[in-house]
Protein backbone atom coordinates (compact mmCIF):
# COMPACT_ATOMS: atom_id res chain seq x y z
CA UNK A 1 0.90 10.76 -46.00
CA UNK A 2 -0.49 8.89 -42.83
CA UNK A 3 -0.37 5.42 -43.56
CA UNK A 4 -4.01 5.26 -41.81
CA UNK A 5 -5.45 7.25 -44.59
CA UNK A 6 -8.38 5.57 -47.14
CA UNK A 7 -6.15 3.91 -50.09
CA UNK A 8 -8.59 5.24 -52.21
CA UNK A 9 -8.06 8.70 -51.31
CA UNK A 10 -3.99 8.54 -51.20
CA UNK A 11 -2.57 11.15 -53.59
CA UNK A 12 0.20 9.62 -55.43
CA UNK A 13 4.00 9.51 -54.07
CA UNK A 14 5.40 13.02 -54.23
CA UNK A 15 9.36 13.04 -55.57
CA UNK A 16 11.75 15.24 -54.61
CA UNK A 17 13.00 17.03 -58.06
CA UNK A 18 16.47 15.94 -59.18
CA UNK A 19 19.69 18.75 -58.60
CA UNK A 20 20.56 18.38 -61.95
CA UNK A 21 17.29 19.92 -63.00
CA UNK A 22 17.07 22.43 -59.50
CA UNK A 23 20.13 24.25 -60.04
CA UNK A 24 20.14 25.63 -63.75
CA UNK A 25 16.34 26.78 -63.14
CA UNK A 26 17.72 28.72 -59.66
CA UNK A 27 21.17 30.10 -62.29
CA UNK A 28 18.69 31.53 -64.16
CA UNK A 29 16.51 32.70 -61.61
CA UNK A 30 19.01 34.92 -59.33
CA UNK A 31 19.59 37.50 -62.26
CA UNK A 32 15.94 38.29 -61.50
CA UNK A 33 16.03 38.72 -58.09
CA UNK A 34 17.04 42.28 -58.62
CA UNK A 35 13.83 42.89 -59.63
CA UNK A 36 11.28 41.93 -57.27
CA UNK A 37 9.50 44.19 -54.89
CA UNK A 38 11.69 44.38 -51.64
CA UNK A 39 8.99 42.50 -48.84
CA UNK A 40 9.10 39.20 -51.48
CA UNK A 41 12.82 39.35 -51.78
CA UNK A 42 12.95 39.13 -48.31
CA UNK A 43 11.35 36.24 -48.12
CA UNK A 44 13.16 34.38 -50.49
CA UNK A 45 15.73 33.10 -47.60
CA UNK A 46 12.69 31.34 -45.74
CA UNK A 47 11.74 29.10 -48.54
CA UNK A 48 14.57 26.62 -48.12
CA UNK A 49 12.62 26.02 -44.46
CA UNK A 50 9.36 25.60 -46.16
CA UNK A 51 9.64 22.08 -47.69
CA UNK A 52 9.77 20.38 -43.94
CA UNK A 53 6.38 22.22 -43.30
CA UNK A 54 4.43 20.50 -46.31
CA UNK A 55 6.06 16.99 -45.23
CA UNK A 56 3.14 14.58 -44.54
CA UNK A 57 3.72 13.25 -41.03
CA UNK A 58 4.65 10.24 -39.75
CA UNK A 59 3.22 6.94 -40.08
CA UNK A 60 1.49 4.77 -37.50
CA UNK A 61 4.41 3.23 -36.67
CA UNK A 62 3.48 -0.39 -37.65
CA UNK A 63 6.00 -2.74 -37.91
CA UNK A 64 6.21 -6.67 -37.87
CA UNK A 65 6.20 -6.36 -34.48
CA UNK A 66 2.40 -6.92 -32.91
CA UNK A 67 2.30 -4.78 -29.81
CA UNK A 68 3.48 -0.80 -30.21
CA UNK A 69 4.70 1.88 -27.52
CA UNK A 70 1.39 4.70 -27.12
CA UNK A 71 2.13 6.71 -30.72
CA UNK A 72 1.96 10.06 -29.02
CA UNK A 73 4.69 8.78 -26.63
CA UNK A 74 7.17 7.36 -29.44
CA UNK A 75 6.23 8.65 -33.26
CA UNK A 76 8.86 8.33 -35.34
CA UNK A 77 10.09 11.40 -37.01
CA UNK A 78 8.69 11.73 -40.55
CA UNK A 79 11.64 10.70 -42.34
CA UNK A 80 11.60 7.52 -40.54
CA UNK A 81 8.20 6.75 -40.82
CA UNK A 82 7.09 3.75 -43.43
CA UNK A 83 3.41 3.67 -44.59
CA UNK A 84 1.94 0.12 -43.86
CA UNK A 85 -1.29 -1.28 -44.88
CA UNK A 86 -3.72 -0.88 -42.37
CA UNK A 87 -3.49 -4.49 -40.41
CA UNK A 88 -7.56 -6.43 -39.71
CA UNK A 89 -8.16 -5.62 -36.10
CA UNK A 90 -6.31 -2.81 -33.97
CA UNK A 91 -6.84 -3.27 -30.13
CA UNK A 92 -6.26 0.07 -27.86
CA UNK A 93 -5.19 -1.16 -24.81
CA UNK A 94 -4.70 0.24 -20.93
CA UNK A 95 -6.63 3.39 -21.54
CA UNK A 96 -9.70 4.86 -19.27
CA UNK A 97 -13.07 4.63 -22.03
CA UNK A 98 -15.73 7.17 -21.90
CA UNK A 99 -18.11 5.78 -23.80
CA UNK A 100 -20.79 8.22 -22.90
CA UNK A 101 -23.44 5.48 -23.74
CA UNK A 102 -22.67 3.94 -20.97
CA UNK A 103 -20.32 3.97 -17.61
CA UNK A 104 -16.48 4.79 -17.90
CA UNK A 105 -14.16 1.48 -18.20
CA UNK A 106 -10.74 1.44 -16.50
CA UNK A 107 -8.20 -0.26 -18.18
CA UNK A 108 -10.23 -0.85 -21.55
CA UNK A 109 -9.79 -2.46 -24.17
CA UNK A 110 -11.57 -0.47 -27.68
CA UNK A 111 -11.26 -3.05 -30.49
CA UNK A 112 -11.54 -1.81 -33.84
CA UNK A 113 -11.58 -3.78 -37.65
CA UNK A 114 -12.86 -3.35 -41.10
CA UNK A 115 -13.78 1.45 -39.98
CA UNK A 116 -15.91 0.42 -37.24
CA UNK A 117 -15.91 -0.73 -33.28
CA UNK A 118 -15.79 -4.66 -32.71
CA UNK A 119 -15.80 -4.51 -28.89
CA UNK A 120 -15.07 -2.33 -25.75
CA UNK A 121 -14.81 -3.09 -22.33
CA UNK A 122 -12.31 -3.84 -19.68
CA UNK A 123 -9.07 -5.88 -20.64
CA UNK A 124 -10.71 -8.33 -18.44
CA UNK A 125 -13.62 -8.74 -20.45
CA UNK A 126 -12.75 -8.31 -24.53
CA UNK A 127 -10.80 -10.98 -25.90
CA UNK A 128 -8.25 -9.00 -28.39
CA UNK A 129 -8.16 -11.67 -31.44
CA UNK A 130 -4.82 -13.03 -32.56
CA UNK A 131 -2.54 -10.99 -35.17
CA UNK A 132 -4.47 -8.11 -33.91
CA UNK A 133 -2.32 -5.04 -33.54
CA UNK A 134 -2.62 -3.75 -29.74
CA UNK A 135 -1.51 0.11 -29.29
CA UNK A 136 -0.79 0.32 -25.65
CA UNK A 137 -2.73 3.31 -24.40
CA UNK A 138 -2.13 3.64 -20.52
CA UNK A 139 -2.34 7.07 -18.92
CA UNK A 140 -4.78 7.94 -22.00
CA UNK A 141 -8.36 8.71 -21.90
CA UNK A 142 -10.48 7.94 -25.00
CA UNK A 143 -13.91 9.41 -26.01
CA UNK A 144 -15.66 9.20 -29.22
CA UNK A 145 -15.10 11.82 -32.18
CA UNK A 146 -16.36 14.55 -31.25
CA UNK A 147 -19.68 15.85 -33.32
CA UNK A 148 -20.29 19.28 -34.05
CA UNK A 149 -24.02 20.13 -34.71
CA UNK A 150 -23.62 23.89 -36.47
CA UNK A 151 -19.98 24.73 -38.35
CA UNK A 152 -19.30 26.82 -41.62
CA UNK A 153 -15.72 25.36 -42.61
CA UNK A 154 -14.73 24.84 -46.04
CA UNK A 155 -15.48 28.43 -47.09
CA UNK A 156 -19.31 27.32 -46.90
CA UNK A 157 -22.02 29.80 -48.85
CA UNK A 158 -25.96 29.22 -49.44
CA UNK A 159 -28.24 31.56 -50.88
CA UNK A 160 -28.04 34.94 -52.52
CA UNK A 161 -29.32 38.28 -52.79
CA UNK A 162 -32.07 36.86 -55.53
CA UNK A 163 -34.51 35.70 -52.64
CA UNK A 164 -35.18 35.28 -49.14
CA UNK A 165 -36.68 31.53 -49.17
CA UNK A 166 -33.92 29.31 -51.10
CA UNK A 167 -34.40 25.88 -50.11
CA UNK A 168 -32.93 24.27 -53.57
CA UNK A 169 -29.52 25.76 -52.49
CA UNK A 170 -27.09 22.75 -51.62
CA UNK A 171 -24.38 23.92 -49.58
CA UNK A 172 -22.40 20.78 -50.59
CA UNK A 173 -21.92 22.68 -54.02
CA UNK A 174 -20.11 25.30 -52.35
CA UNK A 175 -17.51 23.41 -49.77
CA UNK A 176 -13.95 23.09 -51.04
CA UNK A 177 -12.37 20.07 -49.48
CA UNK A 178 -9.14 21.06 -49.15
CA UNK A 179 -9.89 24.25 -46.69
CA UNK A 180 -7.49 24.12 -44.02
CA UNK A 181 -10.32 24.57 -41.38
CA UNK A 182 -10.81 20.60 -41.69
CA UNK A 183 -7.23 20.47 -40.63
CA UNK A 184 -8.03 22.10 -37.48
CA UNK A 185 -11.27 20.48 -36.96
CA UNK A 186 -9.51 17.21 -36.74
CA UNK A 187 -7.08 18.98 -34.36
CA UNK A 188 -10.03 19.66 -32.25
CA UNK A 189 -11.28 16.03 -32.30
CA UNK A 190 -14.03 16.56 -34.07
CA UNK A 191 -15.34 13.83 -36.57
CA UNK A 192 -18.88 14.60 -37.55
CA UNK A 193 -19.76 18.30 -38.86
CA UNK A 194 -22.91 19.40 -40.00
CA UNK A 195 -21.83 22.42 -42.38
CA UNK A 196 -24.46 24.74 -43.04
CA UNK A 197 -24.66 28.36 -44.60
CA UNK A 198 -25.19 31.57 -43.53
CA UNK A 199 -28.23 32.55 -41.35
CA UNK A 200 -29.03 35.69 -43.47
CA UNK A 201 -31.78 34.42 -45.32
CA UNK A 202 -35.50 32.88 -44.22
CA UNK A 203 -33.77 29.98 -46.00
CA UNK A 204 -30.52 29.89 -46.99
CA UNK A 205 -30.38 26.28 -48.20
CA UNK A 206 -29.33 22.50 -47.64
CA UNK A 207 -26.87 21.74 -45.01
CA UNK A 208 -24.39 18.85 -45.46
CA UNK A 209 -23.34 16.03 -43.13
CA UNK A 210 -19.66 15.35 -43.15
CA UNK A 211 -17.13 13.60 -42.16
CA UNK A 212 -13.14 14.97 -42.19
CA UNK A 213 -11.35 12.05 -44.02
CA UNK A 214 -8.29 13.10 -44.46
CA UNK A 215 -7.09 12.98 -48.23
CA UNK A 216 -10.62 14.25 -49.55
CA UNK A 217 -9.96 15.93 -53.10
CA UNK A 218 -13.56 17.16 -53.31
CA UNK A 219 -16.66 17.36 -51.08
CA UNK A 220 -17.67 13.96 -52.47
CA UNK A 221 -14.92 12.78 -50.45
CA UNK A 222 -16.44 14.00 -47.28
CA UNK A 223 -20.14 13.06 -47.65
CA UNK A 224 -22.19 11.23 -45.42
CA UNK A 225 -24.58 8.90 -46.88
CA UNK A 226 -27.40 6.91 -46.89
CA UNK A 227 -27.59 3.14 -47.38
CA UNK A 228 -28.99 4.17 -50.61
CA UNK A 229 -26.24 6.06 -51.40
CA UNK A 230 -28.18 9.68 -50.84
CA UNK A 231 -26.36 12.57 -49.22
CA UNK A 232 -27.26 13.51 -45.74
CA UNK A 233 -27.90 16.67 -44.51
CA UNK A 234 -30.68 19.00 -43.24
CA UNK A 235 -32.28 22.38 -44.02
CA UNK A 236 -30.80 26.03 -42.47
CA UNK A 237 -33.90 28.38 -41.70
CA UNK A 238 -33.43 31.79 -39.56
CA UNK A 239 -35.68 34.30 -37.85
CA UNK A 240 -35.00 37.30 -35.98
CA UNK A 241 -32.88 40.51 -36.97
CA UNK A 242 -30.32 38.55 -40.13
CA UNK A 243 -32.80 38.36 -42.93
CA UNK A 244 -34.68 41.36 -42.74
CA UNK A 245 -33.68 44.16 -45.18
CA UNK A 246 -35.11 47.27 -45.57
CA UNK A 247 -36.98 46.51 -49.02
CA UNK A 248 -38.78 43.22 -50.71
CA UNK A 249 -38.75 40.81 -51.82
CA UNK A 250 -36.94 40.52 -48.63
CA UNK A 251 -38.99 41.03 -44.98
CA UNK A 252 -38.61 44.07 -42.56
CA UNK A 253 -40.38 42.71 -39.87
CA UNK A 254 -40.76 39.54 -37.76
CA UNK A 255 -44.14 38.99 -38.66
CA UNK A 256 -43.43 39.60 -42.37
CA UNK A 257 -40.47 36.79 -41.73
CA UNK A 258 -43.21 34.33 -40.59
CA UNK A 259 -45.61 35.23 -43.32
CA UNK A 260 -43.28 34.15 -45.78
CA UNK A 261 -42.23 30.88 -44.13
CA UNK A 262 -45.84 29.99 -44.08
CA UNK A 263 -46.85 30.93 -47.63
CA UNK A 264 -43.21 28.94 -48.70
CA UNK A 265 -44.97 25.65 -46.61
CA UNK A 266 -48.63 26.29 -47.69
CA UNK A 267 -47.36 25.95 -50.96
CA UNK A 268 -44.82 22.83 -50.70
CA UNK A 269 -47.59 20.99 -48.91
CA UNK A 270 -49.68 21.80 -52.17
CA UNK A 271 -47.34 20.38 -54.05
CA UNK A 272 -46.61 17.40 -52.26
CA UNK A 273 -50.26 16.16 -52.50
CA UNK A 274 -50.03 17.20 -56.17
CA UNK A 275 -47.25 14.95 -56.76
CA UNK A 276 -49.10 12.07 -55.13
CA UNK A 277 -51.37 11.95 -57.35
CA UNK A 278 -51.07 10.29 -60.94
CA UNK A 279 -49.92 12.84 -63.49
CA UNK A 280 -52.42 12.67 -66.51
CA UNK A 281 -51.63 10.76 -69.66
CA UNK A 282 -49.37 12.53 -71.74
CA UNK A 283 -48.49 15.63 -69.22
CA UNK A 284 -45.60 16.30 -68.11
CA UNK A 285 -44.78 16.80 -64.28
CA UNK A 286 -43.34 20.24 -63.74
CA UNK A 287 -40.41 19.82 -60.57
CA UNK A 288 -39.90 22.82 -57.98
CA UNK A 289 -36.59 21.81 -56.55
CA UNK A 290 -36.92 24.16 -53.96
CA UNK A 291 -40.36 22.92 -53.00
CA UNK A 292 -39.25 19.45 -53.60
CA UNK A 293 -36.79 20.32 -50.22
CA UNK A 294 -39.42 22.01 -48.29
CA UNK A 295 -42.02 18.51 -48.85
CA UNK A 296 -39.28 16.59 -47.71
CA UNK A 297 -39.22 18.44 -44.58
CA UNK A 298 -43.14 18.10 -44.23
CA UNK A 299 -42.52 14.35 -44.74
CA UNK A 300 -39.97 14.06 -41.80
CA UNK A 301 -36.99 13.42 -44.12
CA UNK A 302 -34.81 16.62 -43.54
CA UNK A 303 -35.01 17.83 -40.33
CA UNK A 304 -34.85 21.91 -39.99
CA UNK A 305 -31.86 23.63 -38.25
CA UNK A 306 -33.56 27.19 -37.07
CA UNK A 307 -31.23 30.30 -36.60
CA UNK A 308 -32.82 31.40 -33.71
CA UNK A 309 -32.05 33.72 -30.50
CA UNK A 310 -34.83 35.88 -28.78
CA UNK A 311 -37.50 33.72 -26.63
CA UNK A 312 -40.38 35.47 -29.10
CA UNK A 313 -38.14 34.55 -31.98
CA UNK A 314 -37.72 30.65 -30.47
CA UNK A 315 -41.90 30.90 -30.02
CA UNK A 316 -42.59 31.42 -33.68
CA UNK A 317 -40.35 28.71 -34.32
CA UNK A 318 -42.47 26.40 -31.99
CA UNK A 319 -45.22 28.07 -33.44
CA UNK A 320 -44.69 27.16 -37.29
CA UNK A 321 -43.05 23.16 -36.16
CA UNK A 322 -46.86 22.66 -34.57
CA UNK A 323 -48.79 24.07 -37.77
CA UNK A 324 -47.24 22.21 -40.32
CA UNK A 325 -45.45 19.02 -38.34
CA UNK A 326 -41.97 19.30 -39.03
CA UNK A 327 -38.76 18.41 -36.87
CA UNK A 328 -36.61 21.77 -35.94
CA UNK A 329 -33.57 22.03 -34.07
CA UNK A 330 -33.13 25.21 -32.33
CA UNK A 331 -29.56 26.54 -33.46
CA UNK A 332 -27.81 28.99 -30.81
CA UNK A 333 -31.45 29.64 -28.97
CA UNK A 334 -29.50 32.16 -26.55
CA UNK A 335 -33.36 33.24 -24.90
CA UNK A 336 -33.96 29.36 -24.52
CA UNK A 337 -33.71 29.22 -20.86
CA UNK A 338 -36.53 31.70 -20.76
CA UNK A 339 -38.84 29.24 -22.82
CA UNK A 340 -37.39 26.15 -21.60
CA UNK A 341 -40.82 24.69 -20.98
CA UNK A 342 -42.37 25.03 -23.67
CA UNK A 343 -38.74 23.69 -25.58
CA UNK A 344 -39.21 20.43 -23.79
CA UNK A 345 -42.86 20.30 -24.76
CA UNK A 346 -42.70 20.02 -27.58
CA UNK A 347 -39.71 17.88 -27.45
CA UNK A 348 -37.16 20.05 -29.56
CA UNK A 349 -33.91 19.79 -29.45
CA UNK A 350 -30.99 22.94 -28.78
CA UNK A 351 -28.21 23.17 -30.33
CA UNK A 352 -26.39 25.71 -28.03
CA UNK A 353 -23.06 28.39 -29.15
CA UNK A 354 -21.86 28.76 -26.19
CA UNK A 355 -18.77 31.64 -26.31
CA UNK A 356 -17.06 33.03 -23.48
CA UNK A 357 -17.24 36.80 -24.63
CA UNK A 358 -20.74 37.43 -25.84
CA UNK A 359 -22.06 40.06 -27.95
CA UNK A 360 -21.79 41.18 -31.49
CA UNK A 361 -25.41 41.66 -31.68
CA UNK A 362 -28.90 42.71 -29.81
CA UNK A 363 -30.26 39.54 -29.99
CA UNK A 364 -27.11 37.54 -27.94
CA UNK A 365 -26.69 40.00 -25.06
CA UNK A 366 -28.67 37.39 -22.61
CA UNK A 367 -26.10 34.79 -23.27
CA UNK A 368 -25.41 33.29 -19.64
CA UNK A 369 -22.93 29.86 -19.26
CA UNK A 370 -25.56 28.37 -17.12
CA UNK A 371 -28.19 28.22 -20.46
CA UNK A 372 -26.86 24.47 -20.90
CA UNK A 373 -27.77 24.04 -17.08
CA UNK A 374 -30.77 25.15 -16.80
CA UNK A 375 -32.29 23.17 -20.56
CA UNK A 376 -30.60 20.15 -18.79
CA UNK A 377 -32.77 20.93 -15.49
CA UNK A 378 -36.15 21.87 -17.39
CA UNK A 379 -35.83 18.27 -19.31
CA UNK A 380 -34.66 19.95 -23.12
CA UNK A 381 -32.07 17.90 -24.96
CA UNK A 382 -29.06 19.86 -25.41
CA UNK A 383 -26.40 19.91 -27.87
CA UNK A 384 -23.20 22.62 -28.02
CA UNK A 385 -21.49 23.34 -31.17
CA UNK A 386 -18.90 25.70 -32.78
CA UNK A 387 -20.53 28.12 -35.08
CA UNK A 388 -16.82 27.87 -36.15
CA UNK A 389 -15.31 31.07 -36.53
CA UNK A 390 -17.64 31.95 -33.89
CA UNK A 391 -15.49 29.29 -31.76
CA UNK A 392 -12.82 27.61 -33.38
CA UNK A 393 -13.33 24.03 -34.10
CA UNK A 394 -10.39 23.63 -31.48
CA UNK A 395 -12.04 24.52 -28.65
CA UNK A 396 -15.72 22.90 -28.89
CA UNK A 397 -14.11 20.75 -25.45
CA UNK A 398 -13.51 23.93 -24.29
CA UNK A 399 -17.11 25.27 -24.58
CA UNK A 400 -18.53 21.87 -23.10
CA UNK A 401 -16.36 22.53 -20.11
CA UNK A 402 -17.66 26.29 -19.95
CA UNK A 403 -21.70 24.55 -19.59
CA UNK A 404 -19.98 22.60 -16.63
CA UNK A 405 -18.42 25.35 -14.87
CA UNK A 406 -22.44 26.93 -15.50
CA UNK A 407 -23.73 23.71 -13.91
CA UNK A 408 -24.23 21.44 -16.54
CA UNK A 409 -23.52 17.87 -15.28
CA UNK A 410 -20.40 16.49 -16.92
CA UNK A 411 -22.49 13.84 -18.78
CA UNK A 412 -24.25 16.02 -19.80
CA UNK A 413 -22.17 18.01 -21.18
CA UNK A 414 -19.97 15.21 -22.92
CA UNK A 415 -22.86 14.12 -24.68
CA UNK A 416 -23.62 17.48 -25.86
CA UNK A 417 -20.84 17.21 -28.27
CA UNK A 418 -21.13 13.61 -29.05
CA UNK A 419 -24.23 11.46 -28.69
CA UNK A 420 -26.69 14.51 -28.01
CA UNK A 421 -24.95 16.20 -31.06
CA UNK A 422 -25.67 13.13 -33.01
CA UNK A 423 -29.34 12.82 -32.48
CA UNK A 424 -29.39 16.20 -33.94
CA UNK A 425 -28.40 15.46 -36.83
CA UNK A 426 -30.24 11.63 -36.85
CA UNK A 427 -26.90 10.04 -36.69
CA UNK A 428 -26.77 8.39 -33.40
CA UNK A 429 -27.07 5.24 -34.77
CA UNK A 430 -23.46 5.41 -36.11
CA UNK A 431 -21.47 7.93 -34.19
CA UNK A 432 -21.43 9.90 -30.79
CA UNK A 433 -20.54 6.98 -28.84
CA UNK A 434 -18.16 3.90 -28.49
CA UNK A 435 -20.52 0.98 -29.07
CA UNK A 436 -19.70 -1.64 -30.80
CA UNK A 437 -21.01 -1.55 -34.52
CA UNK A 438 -20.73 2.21 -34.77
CA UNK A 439 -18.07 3.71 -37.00
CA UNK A 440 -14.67 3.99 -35.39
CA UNK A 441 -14.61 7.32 -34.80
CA UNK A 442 -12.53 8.47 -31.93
CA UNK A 443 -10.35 10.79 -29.94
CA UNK A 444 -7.55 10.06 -27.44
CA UNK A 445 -6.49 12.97 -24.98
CA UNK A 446 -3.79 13.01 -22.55
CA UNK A 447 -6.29 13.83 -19.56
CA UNK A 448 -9.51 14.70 -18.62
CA UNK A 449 -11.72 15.91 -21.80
CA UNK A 450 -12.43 19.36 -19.60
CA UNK A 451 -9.41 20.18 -18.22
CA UNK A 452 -8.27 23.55 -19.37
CA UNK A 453 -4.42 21.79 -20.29
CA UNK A 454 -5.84 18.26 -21.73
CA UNK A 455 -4.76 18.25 -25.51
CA UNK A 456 -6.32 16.37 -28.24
CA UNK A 457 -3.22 13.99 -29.00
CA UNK A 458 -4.99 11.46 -32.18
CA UNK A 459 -8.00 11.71 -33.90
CA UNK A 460 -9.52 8.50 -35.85
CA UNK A 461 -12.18 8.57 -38.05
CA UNK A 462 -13.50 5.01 -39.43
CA UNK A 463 -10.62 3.27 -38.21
CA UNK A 464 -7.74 5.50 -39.12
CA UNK A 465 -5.96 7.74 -37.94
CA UNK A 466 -6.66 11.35 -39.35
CA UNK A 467 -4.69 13.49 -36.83
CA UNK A 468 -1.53 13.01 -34.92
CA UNK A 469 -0.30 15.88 -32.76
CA UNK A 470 3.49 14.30 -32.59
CA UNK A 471 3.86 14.48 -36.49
CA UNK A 472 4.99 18.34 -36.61
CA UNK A 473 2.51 18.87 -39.84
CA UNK A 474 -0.42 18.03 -37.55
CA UNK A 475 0.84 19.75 -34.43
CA UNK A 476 0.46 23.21 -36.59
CA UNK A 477 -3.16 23.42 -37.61
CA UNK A 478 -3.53 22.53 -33.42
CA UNK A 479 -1.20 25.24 -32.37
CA UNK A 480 -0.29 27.88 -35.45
CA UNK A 481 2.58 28.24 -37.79
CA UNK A 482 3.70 28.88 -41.23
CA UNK A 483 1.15 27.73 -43.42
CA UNK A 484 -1.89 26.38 -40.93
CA UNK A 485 -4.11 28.63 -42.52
CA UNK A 486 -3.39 28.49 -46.34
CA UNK A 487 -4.67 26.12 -48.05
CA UNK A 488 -2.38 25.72 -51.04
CA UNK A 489 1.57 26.67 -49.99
CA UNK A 490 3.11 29.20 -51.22
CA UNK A 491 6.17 29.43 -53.73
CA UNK A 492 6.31 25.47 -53.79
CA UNK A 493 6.46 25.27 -57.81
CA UNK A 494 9.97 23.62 -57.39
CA UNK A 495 9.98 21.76 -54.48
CA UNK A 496 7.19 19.32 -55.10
CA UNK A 497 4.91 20.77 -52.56
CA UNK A 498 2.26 22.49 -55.28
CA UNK A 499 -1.07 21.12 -54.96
């Protein structure tokens, strides 16, 4: 495994199985061969290849020595490489900083110890402390880990057919942590996801806050939480054409769709001011998870992500915020240019999917690049996500870089997937930039973040280093291969690959 990864989430050492024990299990395995259909005796030959593809890939390259060569210039292969512990303080040294908080730093220094940034600045100006290990970064560019505002990886589900207002649906319960889409999302650069389900329901449930540590056996792994320990995430609503149905208890019209949202809120706000006051002596207090959710959103404490696409649609979701004082973030909001004023009134966010072929659907047909531009203009904050598999996690960059070529400004659009992105989700106080105090979350590129050949080279999230595009097991969930897109591999049962 990469020596950067948690020690607490390191799987134990993996051993090759003796000869002695390989070869009388493949004797008595060729008489059988006979036997099986023709396509999977063809692929028989290929498995000999397959154990080089589930190799974990190289290490960090830490040695005694202090000072390292840039690891995308000179990883060591993966039978070379030597886990180390991780040392107290890493300096990256030489490279050009965008710390979107703030102006770009030539020849930086980005300081990290203990998962989280001690300094940044020019070499000039941070002192690198002694038995620090410096990674010399020149011709690099650095920006922070990317965060996506709106993704479904991990095989993600909410609600069912049962209902369409499910607000005690936790999409956490439903994420399996060892879905090769977090593979590519740290091949991306991405570091912060908000996960959410579908958008086929009023409300389709809880959405989760995650981070991709590499490792994770379940979505416990991934969680981010609270200082109280609590689980972070928000609540997925949706308007428009996805939850209507043709009969109840499901809506068939858009004003049926807002009748029900209101009755679901009339009703938590009920029972929030029921449960503030003292239960009588002796009675039990009868919970409502689901309205539980939905007070929690009336208190400020979840904040809404809306489904949303036609300017009407993006109106009733104004509309409903203002009656009953919650915080909404507009998800896709493909009409919001057309309402932009009335966005930035009421000082709600847009969390943009921004695709270079539109359509699919009525509702999207109006999707322009310049949308980003013109939010910027009109004063809305504006974030750009995935919708991964509507964009692959790999190419959020890619869609930030489509808002400039619409005339987004290029801070603009850099903060759209990292500090901008952040506030979204109330997490700007630890990611979306390099400050120091923040987590160490962090992406290093061999050129400009929206040039159409820059590549995503390491990812680091909380100090280590979750991605490597020179270790050949990385560099296939960034460009393809045998494998990138299973999440167990196949016919490993004697080669110490089974998970």
């Amino acid at each position: 495994m990469l020596p950067d990864m948690h020690p607490a989430l390191r799987p134990p050492a993996r051993r090759a199985p003796s000869l002695a024990l390989v070869l009388p299990a493949l004797a008595l395995l060729l008489p059988a061969l006979a036997l099986l259909p023709t396509p999977l005796a063809l692929l028989l030959p290929a498995m000999a290849f397959v154990p080089a593809l589930a190799t974990e890939g190289p290490a960090a390259a830490s040695t005694s020595a202090s000072t390292l060569a840039s690891p995308a210039a000179a990883a060591p292969t993966a039978a070379a490489s030597t886990a180390t512990a991780a040392p107290r303080a890493r300096a990256f040294v030489g490279a050009r900083l965008l710390p979107v908080s703030g102006p770009p730093v030539e020849d930086g220094v980005l300081l990290i110890e203990g998962g989280r940034i001690a300094a940044i600045g020019p070499r000039s100006a941070v002192r690198v402390p002694a038995g620090a290990e410096v990674v010399e970064m020149q011709g690099r560019t650095i920006i922070p880990g990317l965060v996506d505002s709106h993704s479904h990886v991990g095989g993600a589900s909410g609600a069912d057919g049962s209902g369409p207002i499910q607000p005690e649906v936790r999409v956490l319960d439903a994420i399996d942590a060892r879905d090769p889409g977090f593979r590519r999302v740290l091949a991306g650069g991405l570091t912060t996801l908000n996960v959410m389900p579908g958008s086929g329901f009023l409300c389709s449930g809880q959405t989760a806050y995650l981070k991709p540590r590499r490792g994770a056996r379940t979505v416990e792994d991934l969680l981010i939480r609270d200082a109280d320990g609590r689980a972070l995430g928000g609540l997925k609503m949706a308007n428009g054409t996805n939850p209507q149905r043709a009969a109840a208890p499901f809506p068939g019209t858009r004003a049926k769709s807002a009748a029900l949202v209101r009755e679901a809120f009339v009703k938590a706000d009920e029972y929030r001011r029921a449960a503030a006051r003292p239960p009588k002596e002796g009675e039990p207090r009868a919970r409502d998870l689901g309205l539980e959710i939905l007070a929690e959103v009336l208190d400020g404490r979840r904040v809404v992500h809306h489904h949303t696409h036609r300017a009407d649609d993006i109106a009733t979701v104004l509309r409903l915020a203002r009656e009953f004082g919650f915080r909404v973030v507009i998800q896709h909001g493909t009409d919001a240019p057309l309402v932009a004023e009335d966005i930035a009134r009421a000082g709600v966010p847009v969390s943009m999917t921004l695709v270079d072929a539109p359509g699919g659907k009525l509702e999207t047909t109006r999707l322009t690049w310049d949308a980003p531009a013109r939010l910027e203009r009109a004063g809305v904050r504006v974030a750009i996500n995935t919708d991964d598999w509507i964009t692959d996690s790999r190419a959020l960059l890619r869609s930030a870089a489509l808002a400039v070529r619409g005339g987004m400004s290029r801070d603009g659009a850099l903060r759209a997937v990292t500090l901008e992105a952040a506030r979204v989700l109330d997490l700007d106080r630890r990611v979306g930039s390099l400050e120091a105090g923040k987590d160490a979350d962090f992406v290093v590129l061999d050129g400009d973040p929206f040039a159409v050949r820059t590549q995503v080279l390491e990812t680091w999230v909380e100090g280590r280093r979750v991605f490597d595009r020179a270790n050949p097991e990385d560099r296939r969930f960034a460009v393809g291969g045998f494998g990138a897109g299973q999440p167990t591999p196949a016919f490993l049962c004697c080669a110490g690959g089974a998970e």
